[in-house]
C-alpha atoms as a PDB file:
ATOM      1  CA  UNK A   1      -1.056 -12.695  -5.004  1.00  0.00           C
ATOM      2  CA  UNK A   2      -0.316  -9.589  -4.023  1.00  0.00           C
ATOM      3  CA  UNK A   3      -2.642  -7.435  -0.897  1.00  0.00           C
ATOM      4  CA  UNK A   4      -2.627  -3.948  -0.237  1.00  0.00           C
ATOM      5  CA  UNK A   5      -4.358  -2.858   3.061  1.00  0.00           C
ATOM      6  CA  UNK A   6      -4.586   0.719   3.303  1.00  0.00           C
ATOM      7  CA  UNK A   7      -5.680   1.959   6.783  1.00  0.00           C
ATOM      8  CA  UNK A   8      -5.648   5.315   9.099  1.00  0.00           C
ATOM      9  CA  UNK A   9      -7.978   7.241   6.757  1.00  0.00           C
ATOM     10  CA  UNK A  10     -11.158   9.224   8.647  1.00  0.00           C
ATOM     11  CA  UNK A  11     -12.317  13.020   9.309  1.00  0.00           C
ATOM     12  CA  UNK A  12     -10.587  15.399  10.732  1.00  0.00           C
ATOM     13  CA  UNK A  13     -10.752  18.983  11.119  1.00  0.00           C
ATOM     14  CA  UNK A  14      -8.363  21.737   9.031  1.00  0.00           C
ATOM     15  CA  UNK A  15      -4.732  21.819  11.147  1.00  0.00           C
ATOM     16  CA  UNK A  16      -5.122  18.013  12.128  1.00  0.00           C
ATOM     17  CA  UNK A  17      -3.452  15.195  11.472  1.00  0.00           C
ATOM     18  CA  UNK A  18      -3.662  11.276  10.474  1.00  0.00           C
ATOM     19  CA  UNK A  19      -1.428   8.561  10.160  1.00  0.00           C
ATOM     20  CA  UNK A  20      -2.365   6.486   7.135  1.00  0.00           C
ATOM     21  CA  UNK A  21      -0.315   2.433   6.923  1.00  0.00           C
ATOM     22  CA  UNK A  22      -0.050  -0.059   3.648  1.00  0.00           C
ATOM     23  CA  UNK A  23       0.204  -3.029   4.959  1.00  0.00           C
ATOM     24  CA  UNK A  24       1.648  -5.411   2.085  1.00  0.00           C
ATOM     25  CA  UNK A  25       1.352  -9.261   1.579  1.00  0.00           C
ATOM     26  CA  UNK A  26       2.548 -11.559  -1.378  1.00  0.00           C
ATOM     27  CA  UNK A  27       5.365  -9.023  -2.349  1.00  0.00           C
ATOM     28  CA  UNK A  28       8.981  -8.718  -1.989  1.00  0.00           C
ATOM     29  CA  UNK A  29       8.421  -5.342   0.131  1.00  0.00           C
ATOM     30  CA  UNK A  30      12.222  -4.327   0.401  1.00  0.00           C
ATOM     31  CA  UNK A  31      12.967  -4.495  -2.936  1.00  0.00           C
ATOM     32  CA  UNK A  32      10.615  -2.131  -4.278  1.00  0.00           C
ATOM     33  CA  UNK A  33      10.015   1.788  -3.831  1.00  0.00           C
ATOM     34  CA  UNK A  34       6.490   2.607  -2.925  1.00  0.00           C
ATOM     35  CA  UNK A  35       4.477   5.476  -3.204  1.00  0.00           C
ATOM     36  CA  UNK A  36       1.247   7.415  -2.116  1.00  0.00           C
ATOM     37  CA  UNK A  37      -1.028   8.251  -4.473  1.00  0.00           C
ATOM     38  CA  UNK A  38      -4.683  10.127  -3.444  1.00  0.00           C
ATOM     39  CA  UNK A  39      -7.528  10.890  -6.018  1.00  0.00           C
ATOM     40  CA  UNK A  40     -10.316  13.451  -5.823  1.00  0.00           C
ATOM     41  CA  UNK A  41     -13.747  11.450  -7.390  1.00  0.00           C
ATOM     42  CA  UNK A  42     -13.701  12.797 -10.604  1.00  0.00           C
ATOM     43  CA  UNK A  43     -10.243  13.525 -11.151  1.00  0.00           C
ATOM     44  CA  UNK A  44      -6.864  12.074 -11.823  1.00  0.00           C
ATOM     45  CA  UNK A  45      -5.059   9.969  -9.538  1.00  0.00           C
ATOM     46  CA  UNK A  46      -1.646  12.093  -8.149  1.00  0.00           C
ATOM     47  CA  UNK A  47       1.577  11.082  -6.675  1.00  0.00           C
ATOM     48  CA  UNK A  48       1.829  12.359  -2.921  1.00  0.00           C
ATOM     49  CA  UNK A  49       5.330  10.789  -1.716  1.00  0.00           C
ATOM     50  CA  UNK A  50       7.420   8.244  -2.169  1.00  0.00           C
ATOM     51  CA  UNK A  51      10.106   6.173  -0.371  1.00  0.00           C
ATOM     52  CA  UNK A  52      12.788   4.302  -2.035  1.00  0.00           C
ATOM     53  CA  UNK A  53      14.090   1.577  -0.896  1.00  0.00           C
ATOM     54  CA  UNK A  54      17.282   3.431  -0.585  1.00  0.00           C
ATOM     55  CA  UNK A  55      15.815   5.309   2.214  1.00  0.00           C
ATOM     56  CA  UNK A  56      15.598   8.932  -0.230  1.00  0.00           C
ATOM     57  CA  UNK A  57      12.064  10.101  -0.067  1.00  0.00           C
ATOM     58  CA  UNK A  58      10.273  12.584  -2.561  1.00  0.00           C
ATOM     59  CA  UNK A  59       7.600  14.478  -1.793  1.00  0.00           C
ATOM     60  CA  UNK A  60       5.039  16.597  -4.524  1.00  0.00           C
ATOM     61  CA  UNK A  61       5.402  20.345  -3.229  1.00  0.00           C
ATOM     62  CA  UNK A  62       1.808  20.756  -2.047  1.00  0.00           C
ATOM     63  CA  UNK A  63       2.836  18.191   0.903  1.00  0.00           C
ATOM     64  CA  UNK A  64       6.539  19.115   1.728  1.00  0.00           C
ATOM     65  CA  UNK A  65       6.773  19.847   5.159  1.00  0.00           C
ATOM     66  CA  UNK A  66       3.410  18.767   6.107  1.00  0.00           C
ATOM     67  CA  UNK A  67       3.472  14.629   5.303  1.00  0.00           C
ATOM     68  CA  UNK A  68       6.024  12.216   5.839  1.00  0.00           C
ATOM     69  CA  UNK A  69       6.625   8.899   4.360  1.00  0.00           C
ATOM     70  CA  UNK A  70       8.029   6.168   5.889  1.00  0.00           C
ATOM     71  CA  UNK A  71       8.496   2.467   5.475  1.00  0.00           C
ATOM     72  CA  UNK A  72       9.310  -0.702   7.645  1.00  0.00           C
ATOM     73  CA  UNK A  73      10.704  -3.653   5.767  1.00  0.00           C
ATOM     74  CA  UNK A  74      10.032  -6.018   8.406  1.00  0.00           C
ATOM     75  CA  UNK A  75       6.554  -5.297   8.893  1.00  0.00           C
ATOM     76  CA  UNK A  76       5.657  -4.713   5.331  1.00  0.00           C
ATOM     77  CA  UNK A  77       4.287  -1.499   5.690  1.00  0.00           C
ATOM     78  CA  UNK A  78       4.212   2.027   4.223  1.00  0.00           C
ATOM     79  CA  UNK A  79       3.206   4.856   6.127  1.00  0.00           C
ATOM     80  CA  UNK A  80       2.103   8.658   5.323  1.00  0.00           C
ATOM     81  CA  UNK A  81       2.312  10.971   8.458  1.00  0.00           C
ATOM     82  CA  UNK A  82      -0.154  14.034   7.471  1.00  0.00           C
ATOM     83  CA  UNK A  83       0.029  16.725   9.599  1.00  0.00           C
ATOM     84  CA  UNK A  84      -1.416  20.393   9.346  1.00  0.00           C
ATOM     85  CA  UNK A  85      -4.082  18.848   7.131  1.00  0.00           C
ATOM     86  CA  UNK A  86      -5.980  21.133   4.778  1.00  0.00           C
ATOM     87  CA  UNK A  87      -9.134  21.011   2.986  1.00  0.00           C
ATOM     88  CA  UNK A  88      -7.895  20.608  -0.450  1.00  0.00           C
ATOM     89  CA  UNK A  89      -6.425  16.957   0.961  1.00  0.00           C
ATOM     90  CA  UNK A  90      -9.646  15.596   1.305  1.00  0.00           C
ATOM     91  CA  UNK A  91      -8.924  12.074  -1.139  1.00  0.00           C
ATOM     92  CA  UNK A  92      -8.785   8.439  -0.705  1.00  0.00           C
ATOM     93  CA  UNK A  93      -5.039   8.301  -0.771  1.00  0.00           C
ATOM     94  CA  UNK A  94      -3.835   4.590  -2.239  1.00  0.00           C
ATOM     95  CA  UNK A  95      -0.468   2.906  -1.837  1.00  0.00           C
ATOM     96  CA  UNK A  96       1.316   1.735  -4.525  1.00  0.00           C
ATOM     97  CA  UNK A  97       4.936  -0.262  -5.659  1.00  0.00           C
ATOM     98  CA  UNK A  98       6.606   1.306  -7.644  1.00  0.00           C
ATOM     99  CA  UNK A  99       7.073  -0.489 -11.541  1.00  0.00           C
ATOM    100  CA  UNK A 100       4.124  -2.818 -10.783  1.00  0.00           C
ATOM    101  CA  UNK A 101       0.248  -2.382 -11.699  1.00  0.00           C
ATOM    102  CA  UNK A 102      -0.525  -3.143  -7.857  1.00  0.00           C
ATOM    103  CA  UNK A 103      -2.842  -0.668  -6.022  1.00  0.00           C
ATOM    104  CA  UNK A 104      -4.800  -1.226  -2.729  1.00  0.00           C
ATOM    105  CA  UNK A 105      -8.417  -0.186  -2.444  1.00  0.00           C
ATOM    106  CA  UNK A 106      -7.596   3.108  -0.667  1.00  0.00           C
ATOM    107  CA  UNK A 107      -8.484   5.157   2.338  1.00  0.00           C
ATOM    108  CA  UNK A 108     -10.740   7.798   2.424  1.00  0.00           C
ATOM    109  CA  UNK A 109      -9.164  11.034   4.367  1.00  0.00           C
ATOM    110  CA  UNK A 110     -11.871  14.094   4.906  1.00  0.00           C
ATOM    111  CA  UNK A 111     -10.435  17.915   5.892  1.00  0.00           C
ATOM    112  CA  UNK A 112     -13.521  19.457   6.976  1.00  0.00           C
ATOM    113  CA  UNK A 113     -14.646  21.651   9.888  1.00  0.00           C
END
């Protein structure tokens, strides 16, 4: 059975930062790319990043230069680095592998001053 334990999420003020993790359990982690996903209540779920397991990573514009992905295939973990956060990324941001219908429950990140 697959687990996805999304973690890192929390308030912080416009210009701040948080590091968000995935940890992953009853998955082949290294074999698959993952991604990070964040939805607005309301609205449609939307790709943030993702990191292949070829080491590219792809980013949606509203994040390049601002978020990084990463990933350690012996811990089983995804990470998104957010830095210079704004308001309009206030989301619960998921992690997800890709080509599977496996999601965690999410984290909740707040921009607000």
């Amino acid at each position: 059975q697959v687990r996805l334990v999304e973690a890192g999420g929390g308030l912080v003020q416009p210009g701040g930062s948080l590091r968000l993790s995935c940890a992953a359990s009853g998955i082949s982690f290294s074999t698959y790319a993952w991604g990070w996903y964040r939805q607005v209540p309301g609205n449609q779920r939307k790709w943030v990043a993702t990191a292949m397991n070829s080491g590219i990573t792809l980013y949606t514009d509203d994040v390049k230069g601002r978020f990084t992905i990463s990933r350690d295939n012996i811990k089983n973990t995804v990470y998104l680095q957010m830095n210079s956060l704004k308001l309009e990324d206030t989301a619960v941001y998921s992690c997800h592998p890709l080509s599977t219908t496996d999601w965690g429950q999410g984290t909740r990140v707040t921009v607000s001053s």
